[in-house]
Protein backbone atom coordinates (compact mmCIF):
# COMPACT_ATOMS: atom_id res chain seq x y z
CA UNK A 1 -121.46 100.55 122.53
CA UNK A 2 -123.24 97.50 121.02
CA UNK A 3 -126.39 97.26 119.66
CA UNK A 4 -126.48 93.59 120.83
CA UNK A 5 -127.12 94.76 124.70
CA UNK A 6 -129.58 92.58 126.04
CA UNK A 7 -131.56 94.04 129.52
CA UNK A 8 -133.67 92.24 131.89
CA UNK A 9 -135.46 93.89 134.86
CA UNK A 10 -136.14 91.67 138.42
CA UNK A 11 -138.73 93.42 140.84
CA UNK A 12 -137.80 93.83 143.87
CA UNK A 13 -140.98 95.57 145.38
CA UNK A 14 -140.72 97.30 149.40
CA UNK A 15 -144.13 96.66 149.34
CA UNK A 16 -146.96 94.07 149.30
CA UNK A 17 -147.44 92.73 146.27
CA UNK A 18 -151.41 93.15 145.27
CA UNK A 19 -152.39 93.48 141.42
CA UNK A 20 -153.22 96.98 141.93
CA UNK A 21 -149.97 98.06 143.00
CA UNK A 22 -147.94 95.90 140.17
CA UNK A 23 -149.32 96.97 137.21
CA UNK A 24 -146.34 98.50 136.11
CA UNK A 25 -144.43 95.67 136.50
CA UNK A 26 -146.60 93.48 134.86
CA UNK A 27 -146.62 95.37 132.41
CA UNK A 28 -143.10 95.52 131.61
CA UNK A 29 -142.87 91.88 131.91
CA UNK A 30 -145.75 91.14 129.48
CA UNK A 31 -144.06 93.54 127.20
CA UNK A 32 -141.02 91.50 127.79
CA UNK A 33 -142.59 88.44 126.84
CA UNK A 34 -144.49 89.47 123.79
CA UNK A 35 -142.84 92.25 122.31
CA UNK A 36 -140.67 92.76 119.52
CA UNK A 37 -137.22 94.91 120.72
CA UNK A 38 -137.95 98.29 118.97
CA UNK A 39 -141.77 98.34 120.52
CA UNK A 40 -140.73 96.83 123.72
CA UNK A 41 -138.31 99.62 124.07
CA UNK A 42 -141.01 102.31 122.87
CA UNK A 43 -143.63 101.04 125.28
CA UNK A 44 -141.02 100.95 128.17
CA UNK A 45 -140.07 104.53 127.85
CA UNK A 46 -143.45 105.57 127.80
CA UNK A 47 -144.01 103.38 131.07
CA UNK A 48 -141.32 104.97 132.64
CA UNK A 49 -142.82 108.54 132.67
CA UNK A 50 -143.77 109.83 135.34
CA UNK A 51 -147.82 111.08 133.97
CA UNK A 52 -147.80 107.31 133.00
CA UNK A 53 -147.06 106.07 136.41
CA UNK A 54 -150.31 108.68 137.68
CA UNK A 55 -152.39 107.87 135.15
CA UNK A 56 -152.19 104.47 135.59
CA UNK A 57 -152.68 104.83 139.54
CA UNK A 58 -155.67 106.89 138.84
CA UNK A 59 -157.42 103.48 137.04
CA UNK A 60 -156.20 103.91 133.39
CA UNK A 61 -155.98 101.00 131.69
CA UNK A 62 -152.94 99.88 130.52
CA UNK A 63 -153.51 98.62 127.34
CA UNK A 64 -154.16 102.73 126.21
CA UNK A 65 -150.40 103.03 126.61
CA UNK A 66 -149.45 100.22 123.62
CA UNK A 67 -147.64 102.13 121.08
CA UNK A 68 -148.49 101.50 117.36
CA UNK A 69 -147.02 98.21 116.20
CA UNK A 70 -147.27 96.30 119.28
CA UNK A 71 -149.17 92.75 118.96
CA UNK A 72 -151.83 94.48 121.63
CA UNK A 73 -153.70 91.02 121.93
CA UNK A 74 -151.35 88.80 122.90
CA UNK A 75 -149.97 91.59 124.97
CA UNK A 76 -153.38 92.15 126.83
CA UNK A 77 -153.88 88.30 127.14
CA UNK A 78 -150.19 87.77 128.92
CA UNK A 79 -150.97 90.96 131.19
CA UNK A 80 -154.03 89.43 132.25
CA UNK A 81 -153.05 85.68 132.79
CA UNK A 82 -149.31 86.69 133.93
CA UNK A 83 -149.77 85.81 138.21
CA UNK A 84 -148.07 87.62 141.06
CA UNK A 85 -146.05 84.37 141.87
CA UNK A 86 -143.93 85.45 139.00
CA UNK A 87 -143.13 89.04 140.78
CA UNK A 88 -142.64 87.42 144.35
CA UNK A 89 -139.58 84.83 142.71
CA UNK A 90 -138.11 87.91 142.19
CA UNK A 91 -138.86 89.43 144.85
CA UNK A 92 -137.28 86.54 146.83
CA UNK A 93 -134.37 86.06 144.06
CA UNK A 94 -133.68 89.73 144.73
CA UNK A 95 -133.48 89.62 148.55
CA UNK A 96 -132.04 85.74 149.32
CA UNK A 97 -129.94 85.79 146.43
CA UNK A 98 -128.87 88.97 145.73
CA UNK A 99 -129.17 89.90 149.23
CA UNK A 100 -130.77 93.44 148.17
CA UNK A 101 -133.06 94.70 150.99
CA UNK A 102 -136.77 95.65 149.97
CA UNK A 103 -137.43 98.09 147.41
CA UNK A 104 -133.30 98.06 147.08
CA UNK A 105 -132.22 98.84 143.28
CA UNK A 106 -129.14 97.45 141.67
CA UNK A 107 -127.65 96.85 138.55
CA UNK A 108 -125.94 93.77 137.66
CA UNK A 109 -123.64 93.56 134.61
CA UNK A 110 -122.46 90.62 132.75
CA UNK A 111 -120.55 91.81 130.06
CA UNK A 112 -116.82 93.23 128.86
């Protein structure tokens, strides 16, 4: 009811994490970090289709999926610098923490 919502995402993968089976995730998270709030959300509804998800498994690049307006450089540069290390604290976060078992999804409110 508020247009002051903030989201966050933490990965909680029930796999290994490689680069070729984060790229997703990365994704989101270098949108996350680079992204105005109206393109972030754009670009993470088109990530979250399911021809994006098989495109992108068949070896399409990400970076064809940026939606006009989006600062694609420093988008691209964060994707490609942003380490797995940053997907495995969650990862542990998730399960230690949280104590969420692999690939478990939950959502976590903070709010009234």
């Amino acid at each position: 009811t508020s247009s002051h919502t903030r989201v966050g995402i933490l990965n909680n993968p029930s796999s290994k994490i490689k680069e070729d089976n984060t790229v997703i995730a990365r994704g989101i998270l270098a949108a996350f970090l680079t992204q105005t709030n109206s393109n972030l959300k754009s670009f993470l509804s088109k990530l979250s289709k399911e021809e994006t998800a098989k495109s992108l498994a068949a070896g399409t690049k990400i970076v064809k999926f940026l939606i006009p307006g989006m600062d694609g450089d420093t988008f691209e540069k964060k994707y490609n610098t942003l380490g797995l290390d940053l997907i495995k604290t969650h990862q542990m976060f998730c399960q230690e923490v949280l104590k969420l078992l692999p690939g478990q999804m939950a959502v976590i409110s903070n709010g009234r």
